[in-house]
N, C-alpha and C. Protein backbone atom coordinates (compact mmCIF):
# COMPACT_ATOMS: atom_id res chain seq x y z
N UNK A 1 78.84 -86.64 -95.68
CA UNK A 1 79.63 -86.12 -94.55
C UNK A 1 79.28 -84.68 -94.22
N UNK A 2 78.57 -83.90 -94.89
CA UNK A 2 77.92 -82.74 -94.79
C UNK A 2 78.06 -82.07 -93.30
N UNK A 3 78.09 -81.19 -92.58
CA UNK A 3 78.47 -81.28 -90.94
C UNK A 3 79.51 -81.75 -90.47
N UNK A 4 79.95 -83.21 -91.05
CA UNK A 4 81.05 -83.58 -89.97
C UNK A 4 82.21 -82.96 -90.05
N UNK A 5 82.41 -82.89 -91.36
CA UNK A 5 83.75 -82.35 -91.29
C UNK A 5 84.31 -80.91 -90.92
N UNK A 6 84.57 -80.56 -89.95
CA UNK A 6 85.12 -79.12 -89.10
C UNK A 6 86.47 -78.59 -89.19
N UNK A 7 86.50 -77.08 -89.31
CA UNK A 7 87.82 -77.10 -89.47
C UNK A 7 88.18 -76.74 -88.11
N UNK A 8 89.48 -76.93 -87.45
CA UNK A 8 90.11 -76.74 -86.41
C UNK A 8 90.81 -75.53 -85.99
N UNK A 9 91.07 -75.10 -87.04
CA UNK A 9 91.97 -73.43 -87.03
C UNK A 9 90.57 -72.33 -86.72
N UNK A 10 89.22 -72.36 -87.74
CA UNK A 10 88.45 -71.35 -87.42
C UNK A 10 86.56 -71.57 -87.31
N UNK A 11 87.22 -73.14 -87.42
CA UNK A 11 85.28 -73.59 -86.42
C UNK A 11 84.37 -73.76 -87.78
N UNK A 12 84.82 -73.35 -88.78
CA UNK A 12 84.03 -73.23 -89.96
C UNK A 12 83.62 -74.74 -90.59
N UNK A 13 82.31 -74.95 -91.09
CA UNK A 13 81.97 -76.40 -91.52
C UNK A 13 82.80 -76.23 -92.87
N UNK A 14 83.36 -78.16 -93.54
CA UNK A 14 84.14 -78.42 -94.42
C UNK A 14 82.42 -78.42 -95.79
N UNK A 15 83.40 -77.69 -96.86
CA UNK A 15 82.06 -78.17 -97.71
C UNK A 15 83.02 -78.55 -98.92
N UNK A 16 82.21 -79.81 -99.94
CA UNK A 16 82.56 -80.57 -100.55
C UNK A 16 82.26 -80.60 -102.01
N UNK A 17 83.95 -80.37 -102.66
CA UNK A 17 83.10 -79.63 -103.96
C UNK A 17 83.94 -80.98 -105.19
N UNK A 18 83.51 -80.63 -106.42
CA UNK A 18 83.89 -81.84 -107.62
C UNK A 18 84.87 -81.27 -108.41
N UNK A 19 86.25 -81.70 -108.53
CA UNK A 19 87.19 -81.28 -109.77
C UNK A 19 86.99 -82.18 -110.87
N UNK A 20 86.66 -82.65 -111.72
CA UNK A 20 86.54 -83.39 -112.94
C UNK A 20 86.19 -84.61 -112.17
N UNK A 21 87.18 -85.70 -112.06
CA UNK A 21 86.69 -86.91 -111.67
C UNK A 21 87.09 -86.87 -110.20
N UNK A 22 87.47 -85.92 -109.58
CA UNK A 22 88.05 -85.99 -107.76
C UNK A 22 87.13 -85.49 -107.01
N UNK A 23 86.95 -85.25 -105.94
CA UNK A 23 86.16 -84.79 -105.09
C UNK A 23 87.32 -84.19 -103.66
N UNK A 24 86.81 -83.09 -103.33
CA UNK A 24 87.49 -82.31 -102.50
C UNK A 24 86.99 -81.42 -101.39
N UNK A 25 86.89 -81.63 -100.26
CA UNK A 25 86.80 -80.65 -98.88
C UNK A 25 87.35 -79.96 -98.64
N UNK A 26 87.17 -78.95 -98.58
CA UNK A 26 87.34 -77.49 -98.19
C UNK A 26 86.87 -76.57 -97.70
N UNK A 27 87.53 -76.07 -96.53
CA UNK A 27 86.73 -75.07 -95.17
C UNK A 27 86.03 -74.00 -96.14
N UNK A 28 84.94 -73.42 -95.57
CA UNK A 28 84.61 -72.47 -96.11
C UNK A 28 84.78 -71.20 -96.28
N UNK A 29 85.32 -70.92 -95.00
CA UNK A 29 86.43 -69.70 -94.66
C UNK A 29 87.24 -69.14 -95.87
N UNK A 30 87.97 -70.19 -95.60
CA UNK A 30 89.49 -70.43 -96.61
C UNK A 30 88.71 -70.21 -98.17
N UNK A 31 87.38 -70.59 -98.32
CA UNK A 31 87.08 -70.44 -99.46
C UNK A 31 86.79 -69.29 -100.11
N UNK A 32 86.07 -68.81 -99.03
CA UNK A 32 85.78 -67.30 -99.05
C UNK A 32 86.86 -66.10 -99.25
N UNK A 33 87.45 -66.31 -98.21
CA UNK A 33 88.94 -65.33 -98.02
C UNK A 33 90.32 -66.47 -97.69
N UNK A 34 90.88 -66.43 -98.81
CA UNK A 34 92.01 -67.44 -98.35
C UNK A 34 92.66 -66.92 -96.97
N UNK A 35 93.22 -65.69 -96.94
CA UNK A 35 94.05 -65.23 -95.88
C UNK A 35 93.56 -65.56 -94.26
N UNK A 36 91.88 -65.59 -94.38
CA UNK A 36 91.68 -65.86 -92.51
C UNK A 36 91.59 -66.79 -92.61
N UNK A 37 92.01 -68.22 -93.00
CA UNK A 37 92.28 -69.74 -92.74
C UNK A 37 93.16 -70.11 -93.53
N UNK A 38 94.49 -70.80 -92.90
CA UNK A 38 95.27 -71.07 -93.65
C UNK A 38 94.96 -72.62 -93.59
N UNK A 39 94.05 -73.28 -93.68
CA UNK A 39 93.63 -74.79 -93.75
C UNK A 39 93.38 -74.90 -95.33
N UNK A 40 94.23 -75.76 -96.20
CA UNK A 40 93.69 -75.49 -97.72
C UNK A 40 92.70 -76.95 -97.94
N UNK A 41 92.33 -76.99 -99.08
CA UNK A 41 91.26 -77.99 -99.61
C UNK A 41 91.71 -79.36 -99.21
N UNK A 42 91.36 -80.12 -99.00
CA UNK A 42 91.66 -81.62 -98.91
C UNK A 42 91.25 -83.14 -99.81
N UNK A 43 91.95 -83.48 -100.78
CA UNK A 43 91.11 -84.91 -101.19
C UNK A 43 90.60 -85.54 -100.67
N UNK A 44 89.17 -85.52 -100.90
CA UNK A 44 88.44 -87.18 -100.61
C UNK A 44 89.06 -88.14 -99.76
N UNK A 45 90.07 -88.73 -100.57
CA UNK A 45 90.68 -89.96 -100.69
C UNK A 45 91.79 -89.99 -99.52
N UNK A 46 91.79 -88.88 -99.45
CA UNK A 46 93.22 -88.66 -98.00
C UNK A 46 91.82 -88.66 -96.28
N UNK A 47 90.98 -88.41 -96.68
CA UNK A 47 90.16 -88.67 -95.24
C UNK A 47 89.63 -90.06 -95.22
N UNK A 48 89.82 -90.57 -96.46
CA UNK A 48 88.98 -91.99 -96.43
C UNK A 48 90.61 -92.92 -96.57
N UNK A 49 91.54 -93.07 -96.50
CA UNK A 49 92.77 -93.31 -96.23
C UNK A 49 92.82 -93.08 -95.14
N UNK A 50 92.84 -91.99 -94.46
CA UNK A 50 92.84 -91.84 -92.78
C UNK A 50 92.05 -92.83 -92.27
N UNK A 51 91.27 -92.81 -92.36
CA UNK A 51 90.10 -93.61 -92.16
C UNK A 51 90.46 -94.95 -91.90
N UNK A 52 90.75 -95.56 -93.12
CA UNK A 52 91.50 -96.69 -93.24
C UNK A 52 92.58 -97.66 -92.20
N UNK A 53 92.99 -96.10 -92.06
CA UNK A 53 94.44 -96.51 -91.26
C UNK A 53 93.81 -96.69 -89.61
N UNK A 54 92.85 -95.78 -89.31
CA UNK A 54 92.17 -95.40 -88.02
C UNK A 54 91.49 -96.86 -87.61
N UNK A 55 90.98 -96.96 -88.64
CA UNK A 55 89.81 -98.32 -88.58
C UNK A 55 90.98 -99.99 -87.92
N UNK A 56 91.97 -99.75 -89.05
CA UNK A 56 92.75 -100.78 -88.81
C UNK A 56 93.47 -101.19 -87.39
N UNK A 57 94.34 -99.54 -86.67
CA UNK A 57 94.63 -99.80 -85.70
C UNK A 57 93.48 -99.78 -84.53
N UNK A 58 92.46 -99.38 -84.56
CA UNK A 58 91.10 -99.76 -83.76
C UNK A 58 90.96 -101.03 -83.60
N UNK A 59 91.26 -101.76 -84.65
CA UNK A 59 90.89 -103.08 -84.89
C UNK A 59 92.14 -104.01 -84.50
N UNK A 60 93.13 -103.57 -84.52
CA UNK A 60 94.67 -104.26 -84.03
C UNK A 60 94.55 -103.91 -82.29
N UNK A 61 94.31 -102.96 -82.10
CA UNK A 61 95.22 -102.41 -80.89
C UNK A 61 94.29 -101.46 -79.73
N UNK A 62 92.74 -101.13 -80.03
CA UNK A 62 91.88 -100.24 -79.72
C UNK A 62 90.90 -101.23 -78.87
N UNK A 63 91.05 -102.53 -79.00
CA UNK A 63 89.65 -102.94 -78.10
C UNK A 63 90.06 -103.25 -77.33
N UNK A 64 91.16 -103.66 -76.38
CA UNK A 64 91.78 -103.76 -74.81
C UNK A 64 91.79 -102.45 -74.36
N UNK A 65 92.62 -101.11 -75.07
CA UNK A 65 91.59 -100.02 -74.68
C UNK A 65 90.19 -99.30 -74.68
N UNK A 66 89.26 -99.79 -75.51
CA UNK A 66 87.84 -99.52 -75.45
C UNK A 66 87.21 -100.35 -73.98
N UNK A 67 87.60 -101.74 -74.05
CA UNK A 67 87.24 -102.34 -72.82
C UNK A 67 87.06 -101.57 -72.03
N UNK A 68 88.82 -101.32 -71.30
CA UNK A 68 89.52 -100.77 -70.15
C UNK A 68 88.76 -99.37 -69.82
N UNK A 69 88.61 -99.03 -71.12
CA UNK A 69 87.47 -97.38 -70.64
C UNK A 69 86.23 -98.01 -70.35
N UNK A 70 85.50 -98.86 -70.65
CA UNK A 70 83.81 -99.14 -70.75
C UNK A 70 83.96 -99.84 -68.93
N UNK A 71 85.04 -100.79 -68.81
CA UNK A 71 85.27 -100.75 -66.88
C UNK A 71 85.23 -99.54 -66.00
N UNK A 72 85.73 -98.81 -66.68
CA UNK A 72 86.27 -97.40 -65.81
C UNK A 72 85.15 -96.96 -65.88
N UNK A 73 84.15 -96.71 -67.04
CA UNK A 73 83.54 -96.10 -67.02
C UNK A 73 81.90 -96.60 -66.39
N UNK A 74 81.68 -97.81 -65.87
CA UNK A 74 81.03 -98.63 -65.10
C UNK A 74 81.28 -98.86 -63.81
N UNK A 75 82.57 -98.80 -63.42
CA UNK A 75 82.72 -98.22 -62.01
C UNK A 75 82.72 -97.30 -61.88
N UNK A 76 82.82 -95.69 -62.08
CA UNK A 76 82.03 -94.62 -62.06
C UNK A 76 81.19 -94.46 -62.15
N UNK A 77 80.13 -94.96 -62.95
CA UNK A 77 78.59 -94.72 -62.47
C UNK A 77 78.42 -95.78 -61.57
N UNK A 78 78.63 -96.90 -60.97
CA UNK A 78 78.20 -97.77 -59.88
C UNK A 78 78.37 -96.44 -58.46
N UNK A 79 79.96 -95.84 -58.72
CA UNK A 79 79.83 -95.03 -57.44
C UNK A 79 79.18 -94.33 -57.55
N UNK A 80 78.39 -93.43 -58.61
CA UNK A 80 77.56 -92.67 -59.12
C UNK A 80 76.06 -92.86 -58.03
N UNK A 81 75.48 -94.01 -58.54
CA UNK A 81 74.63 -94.76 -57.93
C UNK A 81 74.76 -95.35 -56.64
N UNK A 82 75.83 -95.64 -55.55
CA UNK A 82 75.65 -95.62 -54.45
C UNK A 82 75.57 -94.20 -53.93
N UNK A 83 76.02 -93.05 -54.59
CA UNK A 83 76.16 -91.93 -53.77
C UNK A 83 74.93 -91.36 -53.87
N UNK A 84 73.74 -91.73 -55.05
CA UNK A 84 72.94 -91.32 -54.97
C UNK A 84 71.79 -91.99 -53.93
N UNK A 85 71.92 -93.15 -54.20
CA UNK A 85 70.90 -93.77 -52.55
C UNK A 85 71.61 -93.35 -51.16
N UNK A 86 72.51 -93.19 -51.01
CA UNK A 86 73.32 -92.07 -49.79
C UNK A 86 72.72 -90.80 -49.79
N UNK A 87 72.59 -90.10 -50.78
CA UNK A 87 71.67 -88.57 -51.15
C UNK A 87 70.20 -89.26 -50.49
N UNK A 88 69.87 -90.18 -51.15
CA UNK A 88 68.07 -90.33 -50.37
C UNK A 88 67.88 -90.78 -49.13
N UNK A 89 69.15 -91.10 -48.86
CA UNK A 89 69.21 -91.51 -47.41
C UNK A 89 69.18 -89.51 -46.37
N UNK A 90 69.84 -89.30 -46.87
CA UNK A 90 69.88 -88.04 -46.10
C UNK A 90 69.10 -87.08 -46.22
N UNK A 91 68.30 -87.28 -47.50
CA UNK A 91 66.83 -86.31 -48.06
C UNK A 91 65.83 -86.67 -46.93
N UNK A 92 66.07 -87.90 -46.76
CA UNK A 92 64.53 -88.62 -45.93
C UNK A 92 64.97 -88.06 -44.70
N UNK A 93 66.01 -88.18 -44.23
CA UNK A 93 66.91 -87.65 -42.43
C UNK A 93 66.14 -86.35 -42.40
N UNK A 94 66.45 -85.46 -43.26
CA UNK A 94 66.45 -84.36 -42.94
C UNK A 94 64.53 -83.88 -42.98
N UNK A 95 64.06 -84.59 -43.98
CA UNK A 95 62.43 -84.24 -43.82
C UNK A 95 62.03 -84.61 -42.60
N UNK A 96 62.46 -85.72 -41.98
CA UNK A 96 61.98 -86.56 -40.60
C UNK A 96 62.35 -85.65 -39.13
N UNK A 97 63.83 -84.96 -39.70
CA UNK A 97 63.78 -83.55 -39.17
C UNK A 97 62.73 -82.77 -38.81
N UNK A 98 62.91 -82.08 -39.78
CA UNK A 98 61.88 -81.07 -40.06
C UNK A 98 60.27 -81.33 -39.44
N UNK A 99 59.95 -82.60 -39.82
CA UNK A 99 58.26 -83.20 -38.94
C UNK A 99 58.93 -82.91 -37.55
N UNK A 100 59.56 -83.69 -37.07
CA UNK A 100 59.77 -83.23 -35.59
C UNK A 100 59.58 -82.31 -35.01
N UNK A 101 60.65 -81.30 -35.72
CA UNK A 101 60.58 -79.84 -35.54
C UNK A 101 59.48 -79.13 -35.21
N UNK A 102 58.59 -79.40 -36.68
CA UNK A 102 57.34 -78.65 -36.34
C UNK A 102 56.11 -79.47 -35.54
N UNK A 103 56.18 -81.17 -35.23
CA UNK A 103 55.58 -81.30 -34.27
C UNK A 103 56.03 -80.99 -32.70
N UNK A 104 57.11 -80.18 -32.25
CA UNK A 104 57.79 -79.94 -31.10
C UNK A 104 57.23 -78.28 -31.03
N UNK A 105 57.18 -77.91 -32.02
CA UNK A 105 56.84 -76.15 -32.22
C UNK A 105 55.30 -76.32 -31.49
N UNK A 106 54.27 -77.08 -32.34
CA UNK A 106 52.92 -77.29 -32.05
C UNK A 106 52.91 -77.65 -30.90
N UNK A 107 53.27 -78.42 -30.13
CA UNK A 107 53.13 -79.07 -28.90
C UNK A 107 53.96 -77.84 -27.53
N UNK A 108 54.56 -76.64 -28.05
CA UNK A 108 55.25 -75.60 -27.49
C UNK A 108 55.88 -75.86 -26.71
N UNK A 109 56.94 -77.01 -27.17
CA UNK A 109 58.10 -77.57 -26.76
C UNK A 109 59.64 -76.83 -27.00
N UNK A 110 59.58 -76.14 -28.15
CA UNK A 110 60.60 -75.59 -28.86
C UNK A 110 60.53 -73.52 -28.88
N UNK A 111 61.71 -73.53 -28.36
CA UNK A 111 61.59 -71.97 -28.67
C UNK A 111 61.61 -71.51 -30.01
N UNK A 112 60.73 -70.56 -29.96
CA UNK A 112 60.52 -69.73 -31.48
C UNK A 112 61.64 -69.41 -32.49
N UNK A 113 62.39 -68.70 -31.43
CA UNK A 113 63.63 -67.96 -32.65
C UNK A 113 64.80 -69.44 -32.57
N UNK A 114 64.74 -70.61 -31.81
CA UNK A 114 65.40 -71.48 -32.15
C UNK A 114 64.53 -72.47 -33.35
N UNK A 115 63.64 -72.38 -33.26
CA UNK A 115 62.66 -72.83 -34.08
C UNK A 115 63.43 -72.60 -35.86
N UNK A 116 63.09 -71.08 -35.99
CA UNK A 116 63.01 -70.62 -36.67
C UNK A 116 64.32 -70.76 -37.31
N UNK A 117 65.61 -70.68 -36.86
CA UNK A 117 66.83 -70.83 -36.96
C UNK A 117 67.33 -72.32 -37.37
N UNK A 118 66.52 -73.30 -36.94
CA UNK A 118 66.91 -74.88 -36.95
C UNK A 118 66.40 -74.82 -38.26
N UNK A 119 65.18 -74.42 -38.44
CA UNK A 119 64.56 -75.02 -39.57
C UNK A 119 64.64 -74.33 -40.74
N UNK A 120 65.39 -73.17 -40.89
CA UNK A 120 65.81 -72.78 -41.88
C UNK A 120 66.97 -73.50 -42.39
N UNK A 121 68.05 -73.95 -41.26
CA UNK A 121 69.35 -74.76 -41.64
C UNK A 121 68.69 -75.70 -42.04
N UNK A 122 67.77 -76.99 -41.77
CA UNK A 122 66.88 -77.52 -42.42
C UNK A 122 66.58 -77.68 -43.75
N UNK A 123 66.13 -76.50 -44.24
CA UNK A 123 65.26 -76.28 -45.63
C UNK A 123 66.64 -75.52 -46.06
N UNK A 124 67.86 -75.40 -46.08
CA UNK A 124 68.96 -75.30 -46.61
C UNK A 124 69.64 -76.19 -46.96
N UNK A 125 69.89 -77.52 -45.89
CA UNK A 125 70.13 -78.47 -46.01
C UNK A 125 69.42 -79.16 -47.15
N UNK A 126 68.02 -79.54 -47.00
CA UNK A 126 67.19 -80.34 -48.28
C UNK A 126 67.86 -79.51 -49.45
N UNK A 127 67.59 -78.31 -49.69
CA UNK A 127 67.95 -77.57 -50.90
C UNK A 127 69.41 -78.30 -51.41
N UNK A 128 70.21 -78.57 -50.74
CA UNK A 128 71.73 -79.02 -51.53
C UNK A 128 71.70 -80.02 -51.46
N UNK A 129 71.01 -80.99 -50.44
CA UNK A 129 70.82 -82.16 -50.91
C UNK A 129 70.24 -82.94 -52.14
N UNK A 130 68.90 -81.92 -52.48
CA UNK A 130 68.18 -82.15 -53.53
C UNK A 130 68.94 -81.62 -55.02
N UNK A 131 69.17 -80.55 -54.50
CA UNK A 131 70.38 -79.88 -55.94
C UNK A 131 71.21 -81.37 -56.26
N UNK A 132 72.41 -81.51 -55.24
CA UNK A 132 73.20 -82.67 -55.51
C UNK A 132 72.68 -83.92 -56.12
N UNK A 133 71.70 -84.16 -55.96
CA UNK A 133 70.52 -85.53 -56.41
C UNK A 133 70.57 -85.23 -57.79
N UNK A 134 69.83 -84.24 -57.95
CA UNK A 134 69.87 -83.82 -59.81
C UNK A 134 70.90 -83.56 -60.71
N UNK A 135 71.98 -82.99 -60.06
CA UNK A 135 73.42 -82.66 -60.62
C UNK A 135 74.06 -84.54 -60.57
N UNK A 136 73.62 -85.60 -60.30
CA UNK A 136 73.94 -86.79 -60.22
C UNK A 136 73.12 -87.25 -61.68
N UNK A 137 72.01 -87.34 -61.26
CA UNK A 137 70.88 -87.96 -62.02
C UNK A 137 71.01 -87.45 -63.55
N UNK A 138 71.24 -86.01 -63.67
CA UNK A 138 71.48 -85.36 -64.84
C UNK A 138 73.11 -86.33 -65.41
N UNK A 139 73.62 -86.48 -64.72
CA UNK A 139 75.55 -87.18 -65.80
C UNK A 139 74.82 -88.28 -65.56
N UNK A 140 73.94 -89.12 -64.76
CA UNK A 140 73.90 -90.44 -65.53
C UNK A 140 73.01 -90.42 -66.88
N UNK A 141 72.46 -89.79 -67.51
CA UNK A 141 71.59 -90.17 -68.73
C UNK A 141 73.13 -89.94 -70.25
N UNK A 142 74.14 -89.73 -69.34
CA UNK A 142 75.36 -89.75 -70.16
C UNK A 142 75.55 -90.98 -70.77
N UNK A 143 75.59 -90.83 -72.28
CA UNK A 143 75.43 -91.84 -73.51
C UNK A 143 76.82 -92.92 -73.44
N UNK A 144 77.76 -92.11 -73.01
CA UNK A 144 79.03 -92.76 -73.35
C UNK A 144 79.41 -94.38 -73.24
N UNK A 145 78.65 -94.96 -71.86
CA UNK A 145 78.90 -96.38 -71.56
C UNK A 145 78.16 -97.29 -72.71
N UNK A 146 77.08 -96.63 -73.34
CA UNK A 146 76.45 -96.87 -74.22
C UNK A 146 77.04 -97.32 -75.40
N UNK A 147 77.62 -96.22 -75.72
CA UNK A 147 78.16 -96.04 -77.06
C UNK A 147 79.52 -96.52 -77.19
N UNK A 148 80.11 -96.95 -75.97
CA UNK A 148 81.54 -97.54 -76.01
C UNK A 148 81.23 -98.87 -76.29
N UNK A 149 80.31 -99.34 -75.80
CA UNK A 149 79.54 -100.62 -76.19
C UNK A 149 79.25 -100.84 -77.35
N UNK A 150 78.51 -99.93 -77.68
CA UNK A 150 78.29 -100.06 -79.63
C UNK A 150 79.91 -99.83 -80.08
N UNK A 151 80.48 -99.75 -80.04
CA UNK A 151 82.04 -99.33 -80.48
C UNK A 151 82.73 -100.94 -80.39
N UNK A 152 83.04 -101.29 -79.23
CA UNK A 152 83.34 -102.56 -79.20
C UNK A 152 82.62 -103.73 -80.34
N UNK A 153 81.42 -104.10 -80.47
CA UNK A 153 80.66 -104.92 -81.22
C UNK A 153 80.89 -104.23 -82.32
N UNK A 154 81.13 -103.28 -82.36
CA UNK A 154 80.91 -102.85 -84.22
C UNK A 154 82.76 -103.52 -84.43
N UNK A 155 83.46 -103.08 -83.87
CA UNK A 155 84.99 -103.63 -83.99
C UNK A 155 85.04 -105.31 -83.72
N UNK A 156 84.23 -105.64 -82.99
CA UNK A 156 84.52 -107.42 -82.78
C UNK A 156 83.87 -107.81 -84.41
N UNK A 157 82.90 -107.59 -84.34
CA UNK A 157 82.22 -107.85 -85.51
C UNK A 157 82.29 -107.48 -87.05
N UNK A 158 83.36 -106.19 -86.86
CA UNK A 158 83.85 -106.30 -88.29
C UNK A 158 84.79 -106.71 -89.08
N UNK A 159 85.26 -106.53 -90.32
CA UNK A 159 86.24 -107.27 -90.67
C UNK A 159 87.77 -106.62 -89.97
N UNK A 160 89.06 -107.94 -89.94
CA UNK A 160 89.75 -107.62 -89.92
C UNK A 160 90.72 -106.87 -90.70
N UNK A 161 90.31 -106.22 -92.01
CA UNK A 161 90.97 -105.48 -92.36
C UNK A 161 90.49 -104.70 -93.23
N UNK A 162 89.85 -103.24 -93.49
CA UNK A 162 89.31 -102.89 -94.81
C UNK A 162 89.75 -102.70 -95.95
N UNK A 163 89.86 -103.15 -96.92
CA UNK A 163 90.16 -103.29 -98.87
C UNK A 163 89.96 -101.79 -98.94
N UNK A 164 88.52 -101.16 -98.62
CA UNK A 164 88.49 -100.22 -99.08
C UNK A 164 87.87 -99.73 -98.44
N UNK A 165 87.30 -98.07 -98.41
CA UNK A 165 86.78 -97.22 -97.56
C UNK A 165 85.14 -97.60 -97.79
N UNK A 166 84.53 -97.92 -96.10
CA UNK A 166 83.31 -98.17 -96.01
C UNK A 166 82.23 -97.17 -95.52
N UNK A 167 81.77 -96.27 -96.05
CA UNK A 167 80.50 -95.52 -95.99
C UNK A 167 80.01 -96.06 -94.31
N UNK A 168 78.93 -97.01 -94.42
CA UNK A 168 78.47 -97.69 -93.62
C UNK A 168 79.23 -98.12 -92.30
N UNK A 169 80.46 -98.36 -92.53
CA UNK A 169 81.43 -98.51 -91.42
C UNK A 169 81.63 -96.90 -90.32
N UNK A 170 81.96 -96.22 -91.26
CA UNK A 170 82.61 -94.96 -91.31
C UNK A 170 81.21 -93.88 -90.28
N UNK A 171 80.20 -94.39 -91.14
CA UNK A 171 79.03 -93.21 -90.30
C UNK A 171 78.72 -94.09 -88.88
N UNK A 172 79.22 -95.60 -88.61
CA UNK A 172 78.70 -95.90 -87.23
C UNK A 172 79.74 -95.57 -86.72
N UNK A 173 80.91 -95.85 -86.86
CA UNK A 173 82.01 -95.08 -86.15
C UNK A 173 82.50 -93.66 -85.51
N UNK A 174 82.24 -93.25 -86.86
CA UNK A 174 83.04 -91.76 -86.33
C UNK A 174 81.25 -90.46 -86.23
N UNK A 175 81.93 -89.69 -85.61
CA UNK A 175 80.51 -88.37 -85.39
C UNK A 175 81.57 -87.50 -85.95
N UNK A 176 82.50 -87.48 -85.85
CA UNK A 176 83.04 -85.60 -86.49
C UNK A 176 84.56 -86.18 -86.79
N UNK A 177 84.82 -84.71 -87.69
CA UNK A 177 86.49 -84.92 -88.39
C UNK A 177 86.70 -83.58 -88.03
N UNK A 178 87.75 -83.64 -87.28
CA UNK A 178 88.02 -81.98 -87.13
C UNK A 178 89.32 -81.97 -87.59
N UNK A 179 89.64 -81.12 -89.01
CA UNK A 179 91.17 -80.99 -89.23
C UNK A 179 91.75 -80.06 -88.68
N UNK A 180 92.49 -80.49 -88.01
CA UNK A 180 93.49 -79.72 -86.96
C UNK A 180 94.04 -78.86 -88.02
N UNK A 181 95.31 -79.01 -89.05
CA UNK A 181 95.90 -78.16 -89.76
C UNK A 181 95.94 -78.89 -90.98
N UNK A 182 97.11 -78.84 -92.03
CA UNK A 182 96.86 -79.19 -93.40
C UNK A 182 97.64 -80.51 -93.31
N UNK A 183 98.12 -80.97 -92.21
CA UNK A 183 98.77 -82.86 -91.71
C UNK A 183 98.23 -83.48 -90.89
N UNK A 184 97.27 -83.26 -90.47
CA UNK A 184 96.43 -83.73 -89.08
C UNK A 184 94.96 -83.53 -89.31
N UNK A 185 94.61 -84.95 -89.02
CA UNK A 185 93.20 -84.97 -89.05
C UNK A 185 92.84 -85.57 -87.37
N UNK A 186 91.41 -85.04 -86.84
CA UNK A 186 91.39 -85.55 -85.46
C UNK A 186 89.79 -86.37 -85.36
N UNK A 187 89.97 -87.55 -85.34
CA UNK A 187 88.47 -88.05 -85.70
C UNK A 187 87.64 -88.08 -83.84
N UNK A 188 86.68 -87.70 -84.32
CA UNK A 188 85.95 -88.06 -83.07
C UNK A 188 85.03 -89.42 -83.26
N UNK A 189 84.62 -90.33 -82.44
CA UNK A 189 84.07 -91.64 -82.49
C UNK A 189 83.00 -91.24 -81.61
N UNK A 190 82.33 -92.06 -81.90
CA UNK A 190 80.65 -92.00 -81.25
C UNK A 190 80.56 -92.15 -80.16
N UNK A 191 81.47 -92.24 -79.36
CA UNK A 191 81.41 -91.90 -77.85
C UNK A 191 82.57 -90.98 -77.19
N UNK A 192 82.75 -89.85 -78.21
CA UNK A 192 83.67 -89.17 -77.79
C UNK A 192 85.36 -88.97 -78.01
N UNK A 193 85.40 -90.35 -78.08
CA UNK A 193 86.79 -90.72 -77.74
C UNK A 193 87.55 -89.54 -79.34
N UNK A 194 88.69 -88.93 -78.98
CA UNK A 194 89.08 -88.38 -80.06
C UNK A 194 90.72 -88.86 -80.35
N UNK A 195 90.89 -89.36 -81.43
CA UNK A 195 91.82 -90.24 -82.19
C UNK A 195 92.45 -89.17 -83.52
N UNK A 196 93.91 -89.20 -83.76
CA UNK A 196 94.73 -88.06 -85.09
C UNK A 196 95.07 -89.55 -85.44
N UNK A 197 94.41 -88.49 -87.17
CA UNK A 197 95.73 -89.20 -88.19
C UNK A 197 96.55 -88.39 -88.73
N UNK A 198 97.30 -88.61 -89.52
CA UNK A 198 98.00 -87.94 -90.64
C UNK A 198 97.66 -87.82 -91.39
N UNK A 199 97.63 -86.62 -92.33
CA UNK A 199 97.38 -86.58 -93.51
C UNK A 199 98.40 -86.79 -94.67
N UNK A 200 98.62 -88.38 -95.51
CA UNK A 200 99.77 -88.74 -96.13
C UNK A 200 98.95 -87.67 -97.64
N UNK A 201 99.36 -86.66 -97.74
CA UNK A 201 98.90 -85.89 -99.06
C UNK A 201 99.78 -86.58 -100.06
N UNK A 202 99.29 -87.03 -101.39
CA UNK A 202 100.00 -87.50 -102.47
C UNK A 202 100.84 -86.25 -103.07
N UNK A 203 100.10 -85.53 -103.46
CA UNK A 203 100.03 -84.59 -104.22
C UNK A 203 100.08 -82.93 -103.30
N UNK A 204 101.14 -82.39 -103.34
CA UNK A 204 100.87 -81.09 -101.94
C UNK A 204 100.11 -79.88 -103.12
């Protein structure tokens, strides 16, 4: 888990140390100087219990909402993608412009300083048109519809209930643990989505 685990109070990575037979996370901050993080150490066994509990209601109650986002999030890029063949529709308008223009200039059809004036609005126009094209093109290589997908199949396909905490489960699922404070854990999932547990501490 090296990286994932973050603390929430001061940004600092969780590092993971051995008491006899336990194992324990703890910000590094807090390790350093107790006083600038009041986030204290955490058992093992209380993030992989979270875990547990996270996994389960994912698995009860999380895939009519994973769906419902992976729709939403497929009709947003569909409009994504008509607005962008609308963008090439108006890229091409405006170059077909512009030829005119300067075959009307050549042929000394067109006054100069109107010339000059059209076709700058012109080559202003392409400019935001073309900007807008890329500011499109750039959010679609966005992973998320992707990865909500891998989210779903990893939940259809796994078991209905975990015995015990799965390594292998756990790293396709989640990308980060950010502990909010010393009762709250906030898991992030591989497409973002961010989900709290509790932290049931046995032992305070």
């Amino acid at each position: 888990w090296t990286g994932t685990v973050v603390c929430g109070a001061c940004g600092s990575i969780f590092k993971r140390k051995k008491c006899r037979e336990s194992a324990y996370w703890t910000c590094r901050l807090h390790d350093k100087t107790p006083d600038k993080c009041q986030i204290t150490q955490i058992p093992e066994s209380e993030f992989e219990h979270a875990f547990l509990r996270l996994y389960y209601k994912l698995r009860r109650h999380g895939m009519p909402v994973l769906s419902q986002l992976l729709t939403d999030l497929q009709t947003a890029q569909n409009g994504k993608l008509l607005w962008i063949v609308e963008l090439n529709k108006q890229i091409a308008d405006i170059v077909r412009q512009e030829r005119l223009l300067a075959e009307l200039k050549q042929q000394g059809l067109v006054d100069p300083d109107i010339y000059i004036t059209r076709s700058n609005t012109l080559a202003e126009q392409l400019r935001t048109a073309k900007l807008e094209k890329e500011r499109f093109l750039e959010s679609e290589e966005d992973q998320t519809i992707q990865q909500t997908q891998v989210l779903l199949e990893i939940l259809e396909t796994g078991p209905e209930f975990l015995e015990a905490f799965d390594e292998e489960l756990f790293s396709e699922l989640v990308a980060k643990i950010i502990v909010e404070n010393n009762e709250c854990l906030r898991f992030r999932l591989i497409n973002g989505l961010e989900l709290t547990e509790p932290i049931e501490r046995t032992v305070r």
